[in-house]
Protein backbone atom coordinates (compact mmCIF):
# COMPACT_ATOMS: atom_id res chain seq x y z
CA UNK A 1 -47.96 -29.94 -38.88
CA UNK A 2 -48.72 -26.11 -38.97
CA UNK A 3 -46.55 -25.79 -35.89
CA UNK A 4 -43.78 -27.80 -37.26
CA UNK A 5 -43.70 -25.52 -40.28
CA UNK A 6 -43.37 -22.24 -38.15
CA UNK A 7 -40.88 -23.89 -36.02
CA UNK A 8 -38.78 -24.27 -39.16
CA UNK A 9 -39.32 -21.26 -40.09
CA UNK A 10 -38.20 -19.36 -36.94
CA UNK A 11 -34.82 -21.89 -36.64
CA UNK A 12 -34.07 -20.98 -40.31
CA UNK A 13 -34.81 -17.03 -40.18
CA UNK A 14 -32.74 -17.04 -36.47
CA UNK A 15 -30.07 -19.33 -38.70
CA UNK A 16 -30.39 -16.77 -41.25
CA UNK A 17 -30.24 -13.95 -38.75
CA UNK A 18 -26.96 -15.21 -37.27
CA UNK A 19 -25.28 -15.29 -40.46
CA UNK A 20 -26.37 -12.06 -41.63
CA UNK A 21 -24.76 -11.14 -38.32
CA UNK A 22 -21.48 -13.05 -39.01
CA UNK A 23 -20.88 -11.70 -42.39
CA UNK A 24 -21.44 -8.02 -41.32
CA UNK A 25 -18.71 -8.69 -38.20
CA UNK A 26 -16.13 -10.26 -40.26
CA UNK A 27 -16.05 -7.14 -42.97
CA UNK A 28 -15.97 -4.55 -39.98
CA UNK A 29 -13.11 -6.58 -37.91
CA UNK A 30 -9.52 -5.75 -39.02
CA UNK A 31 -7.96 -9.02 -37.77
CA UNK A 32 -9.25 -12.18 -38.48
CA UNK A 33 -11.93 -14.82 -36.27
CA UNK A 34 -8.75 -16.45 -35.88
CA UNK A 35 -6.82 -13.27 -34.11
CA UNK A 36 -9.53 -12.37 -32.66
CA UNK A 37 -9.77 -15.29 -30.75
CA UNK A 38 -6.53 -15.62 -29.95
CA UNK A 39 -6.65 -11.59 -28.41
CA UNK A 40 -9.78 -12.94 -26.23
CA UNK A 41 -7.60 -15.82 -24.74
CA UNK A 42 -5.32 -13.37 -23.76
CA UNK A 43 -7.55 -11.07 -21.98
CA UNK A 44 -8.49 -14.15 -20.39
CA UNK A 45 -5.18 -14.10 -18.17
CA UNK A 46 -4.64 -12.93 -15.33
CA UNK A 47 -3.29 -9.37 -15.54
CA UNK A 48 -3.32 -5.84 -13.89
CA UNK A 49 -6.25 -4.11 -13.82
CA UNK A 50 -6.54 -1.99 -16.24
CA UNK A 51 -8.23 1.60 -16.15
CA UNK A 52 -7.79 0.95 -12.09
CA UNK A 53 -5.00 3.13 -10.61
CA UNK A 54 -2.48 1.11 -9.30
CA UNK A 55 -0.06 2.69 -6.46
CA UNK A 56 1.62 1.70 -4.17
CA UNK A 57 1.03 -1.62 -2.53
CA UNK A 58 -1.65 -1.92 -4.90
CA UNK A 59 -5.02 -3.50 -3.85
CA UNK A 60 -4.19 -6.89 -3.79
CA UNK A 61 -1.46 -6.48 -1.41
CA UNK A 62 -4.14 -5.10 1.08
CA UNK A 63 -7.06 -5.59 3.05
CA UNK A 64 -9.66 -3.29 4.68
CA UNK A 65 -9.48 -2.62 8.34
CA UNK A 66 -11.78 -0.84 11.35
CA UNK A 67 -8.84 0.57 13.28
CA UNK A 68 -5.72 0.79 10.82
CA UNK A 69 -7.42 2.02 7.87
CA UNK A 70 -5.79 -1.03 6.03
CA UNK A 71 -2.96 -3.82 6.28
CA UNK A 72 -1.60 -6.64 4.29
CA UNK A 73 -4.10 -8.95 2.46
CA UNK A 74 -3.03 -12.22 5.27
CA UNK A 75 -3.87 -14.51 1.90
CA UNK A 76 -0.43 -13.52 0.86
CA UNK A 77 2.50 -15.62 1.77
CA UNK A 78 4.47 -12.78 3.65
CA UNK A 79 1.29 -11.67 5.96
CA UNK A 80 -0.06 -12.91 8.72
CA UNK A 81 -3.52 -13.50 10.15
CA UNK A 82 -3.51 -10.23 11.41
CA UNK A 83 -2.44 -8.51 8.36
CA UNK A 84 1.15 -7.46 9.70
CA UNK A 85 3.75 -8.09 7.70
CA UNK A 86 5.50 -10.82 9.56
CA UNK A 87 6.25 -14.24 10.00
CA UNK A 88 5.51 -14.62 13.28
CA UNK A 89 1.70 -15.58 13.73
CA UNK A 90 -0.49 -14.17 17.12
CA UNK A 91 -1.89 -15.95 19.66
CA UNK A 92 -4.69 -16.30 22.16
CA UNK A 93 -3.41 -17.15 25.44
CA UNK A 94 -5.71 -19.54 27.14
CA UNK A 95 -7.77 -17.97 30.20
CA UNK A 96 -5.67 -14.80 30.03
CA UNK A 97 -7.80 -13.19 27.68
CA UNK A 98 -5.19 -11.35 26.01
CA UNK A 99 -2.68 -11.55 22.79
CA UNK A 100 0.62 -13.57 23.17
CA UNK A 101 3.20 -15.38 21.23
CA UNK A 102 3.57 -18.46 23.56
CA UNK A 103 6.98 -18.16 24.65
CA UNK A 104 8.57 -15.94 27.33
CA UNK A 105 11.10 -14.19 24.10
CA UNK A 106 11.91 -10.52 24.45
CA UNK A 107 9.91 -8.79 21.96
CA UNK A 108 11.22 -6.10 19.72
CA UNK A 109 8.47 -3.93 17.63
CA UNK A 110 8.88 -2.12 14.52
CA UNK A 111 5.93 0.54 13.81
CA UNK A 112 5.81 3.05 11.01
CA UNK A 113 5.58 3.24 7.43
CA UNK A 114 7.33 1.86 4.89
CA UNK A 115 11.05 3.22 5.38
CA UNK A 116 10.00 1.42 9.02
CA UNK A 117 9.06 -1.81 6.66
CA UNK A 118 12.19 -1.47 4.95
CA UNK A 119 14.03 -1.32 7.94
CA UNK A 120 12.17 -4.55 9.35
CA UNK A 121 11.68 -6.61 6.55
CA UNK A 122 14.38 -8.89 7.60
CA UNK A 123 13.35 -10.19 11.40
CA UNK A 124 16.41 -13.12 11.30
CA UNK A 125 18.77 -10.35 10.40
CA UNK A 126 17.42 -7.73 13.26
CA UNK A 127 17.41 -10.72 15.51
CA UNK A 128 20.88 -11.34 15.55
CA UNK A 129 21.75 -7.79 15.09
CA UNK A 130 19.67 -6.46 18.08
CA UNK A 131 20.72 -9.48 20.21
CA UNK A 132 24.16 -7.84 22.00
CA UNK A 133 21.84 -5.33 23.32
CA UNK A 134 19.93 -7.90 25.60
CA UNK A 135 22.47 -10.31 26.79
CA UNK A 136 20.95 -13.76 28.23
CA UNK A 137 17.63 -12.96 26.67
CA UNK A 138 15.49 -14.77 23.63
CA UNK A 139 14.86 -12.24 21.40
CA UNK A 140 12.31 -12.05 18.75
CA UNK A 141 12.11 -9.17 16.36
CA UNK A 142 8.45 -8.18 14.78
CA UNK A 143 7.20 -5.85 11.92
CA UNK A 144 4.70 -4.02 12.62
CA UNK A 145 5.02 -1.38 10.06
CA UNK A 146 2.72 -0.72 7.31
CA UNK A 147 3.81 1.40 4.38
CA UNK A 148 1.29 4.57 3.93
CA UNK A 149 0.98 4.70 7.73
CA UNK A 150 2.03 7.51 9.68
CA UNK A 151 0.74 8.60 13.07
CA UNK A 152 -1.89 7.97 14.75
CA UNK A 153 -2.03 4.56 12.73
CA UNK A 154 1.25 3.57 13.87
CA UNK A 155 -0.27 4.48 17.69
CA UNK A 156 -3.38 2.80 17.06
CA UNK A 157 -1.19 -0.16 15.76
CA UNK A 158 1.56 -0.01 19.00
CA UNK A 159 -1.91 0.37 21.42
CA UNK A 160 -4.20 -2.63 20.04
CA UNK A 161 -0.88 -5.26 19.99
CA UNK A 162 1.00 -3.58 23.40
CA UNK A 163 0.65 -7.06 25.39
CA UNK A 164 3.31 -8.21 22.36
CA UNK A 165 5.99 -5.75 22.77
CA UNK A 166 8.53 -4.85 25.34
CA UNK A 167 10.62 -2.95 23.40
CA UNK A 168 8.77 -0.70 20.44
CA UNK A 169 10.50 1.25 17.78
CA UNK A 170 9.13 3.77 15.37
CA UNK A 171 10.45 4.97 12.80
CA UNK A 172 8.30 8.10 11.22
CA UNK A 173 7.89 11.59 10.08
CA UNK A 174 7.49 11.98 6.69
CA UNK A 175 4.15 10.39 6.02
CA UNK A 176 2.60 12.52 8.97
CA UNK A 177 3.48 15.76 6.20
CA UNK A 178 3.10 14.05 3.21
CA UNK A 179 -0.27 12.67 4.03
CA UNK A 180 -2.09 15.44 5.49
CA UNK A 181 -1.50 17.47 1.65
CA UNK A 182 -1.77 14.20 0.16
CA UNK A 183 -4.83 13.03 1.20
CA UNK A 184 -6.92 16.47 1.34
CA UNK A 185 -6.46 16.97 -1.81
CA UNK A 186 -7.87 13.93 -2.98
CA UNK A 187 -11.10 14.99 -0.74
CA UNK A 188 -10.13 12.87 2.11
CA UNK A 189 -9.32 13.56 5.63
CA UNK A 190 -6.06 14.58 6.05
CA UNK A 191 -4.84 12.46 9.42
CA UNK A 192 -6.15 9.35 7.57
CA UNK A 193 -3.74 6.94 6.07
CA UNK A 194 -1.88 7.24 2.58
CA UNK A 195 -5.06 7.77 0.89
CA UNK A 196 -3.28 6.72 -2.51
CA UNK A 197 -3.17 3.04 -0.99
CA UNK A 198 -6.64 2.60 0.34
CA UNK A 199 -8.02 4.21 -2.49
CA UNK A 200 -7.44 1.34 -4.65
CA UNK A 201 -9.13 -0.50 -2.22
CA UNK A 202 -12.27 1.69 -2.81
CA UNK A 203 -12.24 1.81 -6.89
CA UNK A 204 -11.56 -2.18 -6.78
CA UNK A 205 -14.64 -2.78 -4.91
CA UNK A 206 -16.80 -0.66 -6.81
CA UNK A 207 -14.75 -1.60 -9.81
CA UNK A 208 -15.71 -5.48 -9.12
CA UNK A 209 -19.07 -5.83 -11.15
CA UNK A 210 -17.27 -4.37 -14.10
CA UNK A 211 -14.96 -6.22 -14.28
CA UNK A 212 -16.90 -9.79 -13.21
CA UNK A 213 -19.10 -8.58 -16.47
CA UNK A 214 -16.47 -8.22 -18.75
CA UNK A 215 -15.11 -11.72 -17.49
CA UNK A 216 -18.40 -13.32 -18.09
CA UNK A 217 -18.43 -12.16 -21.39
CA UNK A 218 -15.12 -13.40 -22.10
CA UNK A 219 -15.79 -16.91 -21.14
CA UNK A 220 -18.77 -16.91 -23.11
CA UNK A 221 -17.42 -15.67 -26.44
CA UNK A 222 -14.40 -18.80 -25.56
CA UNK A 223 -16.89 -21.36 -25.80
CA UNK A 224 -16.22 -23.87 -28.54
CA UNK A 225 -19.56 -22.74 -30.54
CA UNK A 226 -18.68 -19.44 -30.23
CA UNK A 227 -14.71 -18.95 -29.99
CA UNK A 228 -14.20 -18.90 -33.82
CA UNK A 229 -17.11 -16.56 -34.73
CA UNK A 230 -16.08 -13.13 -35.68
CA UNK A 231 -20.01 -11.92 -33.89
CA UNK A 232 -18.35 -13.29 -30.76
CA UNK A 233 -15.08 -11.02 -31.02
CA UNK A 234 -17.85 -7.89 -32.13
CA UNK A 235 -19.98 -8.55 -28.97
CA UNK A 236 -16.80 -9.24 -26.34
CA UNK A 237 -15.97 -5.43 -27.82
CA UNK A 238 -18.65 -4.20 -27.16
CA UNK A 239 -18.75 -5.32 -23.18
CA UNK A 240 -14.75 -4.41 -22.84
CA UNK A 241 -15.71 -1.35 -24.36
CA UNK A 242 -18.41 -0.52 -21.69
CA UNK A 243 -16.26 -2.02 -18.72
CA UNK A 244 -13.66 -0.05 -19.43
CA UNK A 245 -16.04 3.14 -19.41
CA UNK A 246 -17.34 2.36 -16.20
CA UNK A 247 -13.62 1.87 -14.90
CA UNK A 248 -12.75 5.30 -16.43
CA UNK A 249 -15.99 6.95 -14.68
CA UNK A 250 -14.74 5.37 -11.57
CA UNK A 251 -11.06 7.20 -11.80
CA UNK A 252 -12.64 10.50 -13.33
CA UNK A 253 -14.90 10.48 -10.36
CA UNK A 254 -12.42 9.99 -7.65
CA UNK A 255 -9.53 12.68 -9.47
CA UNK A 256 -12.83 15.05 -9.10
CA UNK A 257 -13.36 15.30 -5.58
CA UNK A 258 -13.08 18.23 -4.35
CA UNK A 259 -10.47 19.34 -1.22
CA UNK A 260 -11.71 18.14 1.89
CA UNK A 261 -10.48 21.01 3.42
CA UNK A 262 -9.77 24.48 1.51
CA UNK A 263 -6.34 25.09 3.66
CA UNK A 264 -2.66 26.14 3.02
CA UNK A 265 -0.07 23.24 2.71
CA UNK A 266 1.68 25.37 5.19
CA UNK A 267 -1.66 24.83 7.63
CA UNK A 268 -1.48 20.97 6.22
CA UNK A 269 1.79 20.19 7.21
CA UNK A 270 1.42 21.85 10.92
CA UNK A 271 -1.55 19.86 11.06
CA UNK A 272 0.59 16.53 10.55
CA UNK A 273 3.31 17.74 12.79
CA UNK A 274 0.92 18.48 15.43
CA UNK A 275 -0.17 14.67 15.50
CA UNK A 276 3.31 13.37 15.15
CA UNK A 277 4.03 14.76 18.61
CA UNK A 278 1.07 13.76 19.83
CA UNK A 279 0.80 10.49 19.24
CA UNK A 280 4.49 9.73 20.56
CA UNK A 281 3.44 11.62 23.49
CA UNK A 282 0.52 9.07 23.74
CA UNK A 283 2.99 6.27 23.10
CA UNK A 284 5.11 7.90 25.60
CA UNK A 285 2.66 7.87 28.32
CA UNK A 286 0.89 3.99 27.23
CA UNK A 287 4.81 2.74 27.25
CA UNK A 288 5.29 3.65 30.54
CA UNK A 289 2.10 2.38 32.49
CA UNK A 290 2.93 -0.77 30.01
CA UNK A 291 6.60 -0.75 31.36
CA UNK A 292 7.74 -0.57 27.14
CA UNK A 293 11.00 0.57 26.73
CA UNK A 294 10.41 3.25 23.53
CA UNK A 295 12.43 4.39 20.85
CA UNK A 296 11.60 6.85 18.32
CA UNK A 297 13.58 8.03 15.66
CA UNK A 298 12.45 11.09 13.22
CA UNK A 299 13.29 9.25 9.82
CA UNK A 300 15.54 10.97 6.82
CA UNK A 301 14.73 11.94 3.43
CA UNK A 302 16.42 12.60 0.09
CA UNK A 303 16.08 16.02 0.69
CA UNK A 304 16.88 16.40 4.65
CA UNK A 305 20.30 16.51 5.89
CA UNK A 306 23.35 17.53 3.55
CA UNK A 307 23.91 14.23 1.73
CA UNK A 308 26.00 15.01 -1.54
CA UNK A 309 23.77 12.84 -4.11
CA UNK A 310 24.94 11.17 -6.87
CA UNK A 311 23.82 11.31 -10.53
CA UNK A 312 20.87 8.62 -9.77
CA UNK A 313 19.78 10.44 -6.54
CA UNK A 314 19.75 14.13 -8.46
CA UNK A 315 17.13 11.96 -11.24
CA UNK A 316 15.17 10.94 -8.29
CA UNK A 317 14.74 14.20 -6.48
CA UNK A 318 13.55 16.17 -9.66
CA UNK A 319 10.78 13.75 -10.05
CA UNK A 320 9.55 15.17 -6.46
CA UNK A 321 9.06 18.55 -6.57
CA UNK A 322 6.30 18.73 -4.35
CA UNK A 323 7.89 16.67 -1.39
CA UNK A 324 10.65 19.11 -1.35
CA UNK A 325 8.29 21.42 -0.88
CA UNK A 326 6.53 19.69 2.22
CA UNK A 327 10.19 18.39 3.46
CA UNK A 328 11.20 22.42 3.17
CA UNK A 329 7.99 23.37 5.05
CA UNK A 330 7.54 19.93 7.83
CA UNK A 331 11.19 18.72 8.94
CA UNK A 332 12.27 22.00 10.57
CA UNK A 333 8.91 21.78 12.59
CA UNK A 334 9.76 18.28 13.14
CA UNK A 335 13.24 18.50 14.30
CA UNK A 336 12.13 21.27 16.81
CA UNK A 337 9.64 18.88 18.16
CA UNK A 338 11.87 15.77 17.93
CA UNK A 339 14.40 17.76 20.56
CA UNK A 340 11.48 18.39 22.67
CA UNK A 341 10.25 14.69 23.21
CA UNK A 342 13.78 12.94 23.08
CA UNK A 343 13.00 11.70 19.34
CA UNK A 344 16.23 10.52 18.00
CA UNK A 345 17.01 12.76 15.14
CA UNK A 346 18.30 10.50 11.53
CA UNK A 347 17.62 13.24 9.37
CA UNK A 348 21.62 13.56 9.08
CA UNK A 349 22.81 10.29 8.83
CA UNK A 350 23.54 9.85 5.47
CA UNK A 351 25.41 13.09 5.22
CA UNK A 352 28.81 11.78 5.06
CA UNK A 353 28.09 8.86 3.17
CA UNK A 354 29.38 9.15 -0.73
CA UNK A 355 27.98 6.11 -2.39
CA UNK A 356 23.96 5.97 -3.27
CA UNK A 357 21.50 5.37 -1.07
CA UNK A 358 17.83 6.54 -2.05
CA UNK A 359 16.10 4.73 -4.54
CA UNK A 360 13.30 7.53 -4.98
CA UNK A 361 12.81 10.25 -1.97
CA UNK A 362 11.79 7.93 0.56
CA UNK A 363 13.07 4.64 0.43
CA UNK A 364 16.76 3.43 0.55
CA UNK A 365 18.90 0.75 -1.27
CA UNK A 366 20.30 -2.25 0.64
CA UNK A 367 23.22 -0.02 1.95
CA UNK A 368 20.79 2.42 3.59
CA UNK A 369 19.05 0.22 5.31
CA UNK A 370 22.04 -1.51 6.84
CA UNK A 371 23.02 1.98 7.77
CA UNK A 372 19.63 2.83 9.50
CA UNK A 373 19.70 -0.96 11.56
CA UNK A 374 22.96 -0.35 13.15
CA UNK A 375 21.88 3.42 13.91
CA UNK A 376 18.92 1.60 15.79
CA UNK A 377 20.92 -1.07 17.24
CA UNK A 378 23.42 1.37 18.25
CA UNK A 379 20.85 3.13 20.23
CA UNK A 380 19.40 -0.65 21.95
CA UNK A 381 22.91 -0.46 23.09
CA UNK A 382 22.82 2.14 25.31
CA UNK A 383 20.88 2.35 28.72
């Protein structure tokens, strides 16, 4: 009997306790339990991440890799197993111990960044375009560019899948300067990837058990003995509250790192040239033990060439001071290098052409990349 009695006292002091608790959360909430609740349901949904930089891609849209740095996430419609951004899926060929397709089609490979994934992000339409320049041959056009590459990931890309290709294309030079400045300032090494891409990668991993908590929480404080309570709203506040610190600590900590090198952008950009020409000397050399037929073409910007821009173009080139800059310091360097190794040089292309073009100051409208297809396919053309 004695232990019944303290048993009823502990359930009515915890009772007690509780609604102590409610009372003091309702007078300190300025909505009400009811739109309260309502805000928790809608945190519940799916939605960007929030105090997680998103850029580029974005993290989703990727997935880790030991050779490439990263490539598409292959759980996304568009991707395939390999992460390449293509609809055309790899395969083992039986007791040759190497990559194939399956069929004996001519295959045409697209390797760069993303002005390269603009360029191939229609295969059907490159198919037929590219197909007068092989007469009597099955042709079969591949992507193989991934934006926030430059070289040596498109190399490293062209080398691992060279069984695939008989004809490869790149399409590069503006990541190889951009990156370099990009990425050492951010306190990573400067030949790596678009750091701003697999960075997201980084933060979302470590930015996982924040995040998991905070959804937790949220499905707890939804439960139907909780969802109306204004102690539940209090307490999900509380754990968004210290989520959303940890997510903040995460960005602080990653806009605080410290140069990985202490160099000039001048020394920065040389650096990227250097490698540019390298690697397509590399590709050079693999292409023709491989018996590849290679094409490279140095890629344009808003600011190269003598394009007269239009209203929308001036907007976009004052929101990029700083790739002037590297464009005014990298594309001489790379033009003098592109005459060296037979690049073919694009940089002018749009010069004459009076209608817009460039959405920001490296990608281009539909019209542009029509333009830059039938430059290529002008160039398949001729022997």
């Amino acid at each position: 009997m004695r232990h019944s009695w303290a048993l009823l006292f502990l359930v009515c002091g915890i009772s007690l306790g509780l609604l102590g608790a409610e009372l003091v959360a309702r007078f300190s909430l300025p909505v009400s339990a009811s739109e309260a609740r309502v805000q928790r349901e809608n945190a519940s949904s799916p939605a960007p991440s929030e105090g997680l930089r998103e850029t580029g891609l974005g993290p989703s849209q990727l997935a880790a890799h030991p050779f490439f740095g990263y490539v598409g996430n292959p759980a996304l419609g568009n991707v395939n197993r390999f992460g390449l951004f293509t609809r055309h899926e790899i395969k083992l060929c039986a007791g040759e111990a190497r990559l194939c397709w399956g069929d004996d089609s001519l295959t045409i490979g697209i390797f760069g960044g993303s002005l390269a994934g603009q360029v191939a992000s229609d295969e059907e339409a490159l198919t037929a375009l590219f197909a007068p320049a092989f007469p009597g041959k099955k042709i079969r056009v591949v992507n193989f560019a991934i934006a926030g590459h430059a070289q040596p990931q498109a190399l490293e890309i062209f080398s691992y899948f060279r069984d695939l290709v008989q004809v490869a294309i790149f399409i590069d030079g503006l990541n190889e300067i951009w990156n370099p400045v990009d990425n050492n300032r951010l306190g990573f090494p400067p030949i790596y990837a678009k750091s701003l891409h697999y960075r997201g990668l980084i933060e979302q991993g470590r930015g996982f058990v924040a995040k998991e908590k905070l959804r937790i929480a949220t499905e707890r404080s939804l439960t139907p003995l909780w969802r109306s309570t204004a102690l539940a709203h209090v307490l999900w506040l509380n754990a968004r509250e210290a989520a959303m610190d940890s997510l903040r600590e995460l960005e602080a900590g990653a806009e605080g790192r410290a140069p990985f090198f202490h160099a000039a952008k001048g020394d920065l950009v040389k650096l990227g040239v250097g490698e540019w020409a390298s690697a397509h000397r590399q590709a050079n050399a693999l292409g023709r033990e491989m018996g590849i037929r290679l094409l490279h073409f140095l890629q344009p910007t808003l600011f190269s060439g003598m394009k007269k821009r239009t209203a929308e173009e001036e907007k976009a080139a004052a929101q990029y001071p700083e790739l002037k800059t590297l464009v005014d310091l990298g594309y001489p360097l790379l033009v003098a290098e592109a005459k060296k190794l037979g690049v073919r040089d694009l940089t002018t292309l749009f010069d004459y052409e009076p209608q817009e073009v460039w959405i920001d100051a490296a990608h281009v409208n539909a019209r542009g990349v029509m333009s830059l297809r039938e430059a290529i396919a002008k160039q398949l053309r001729l022997r």
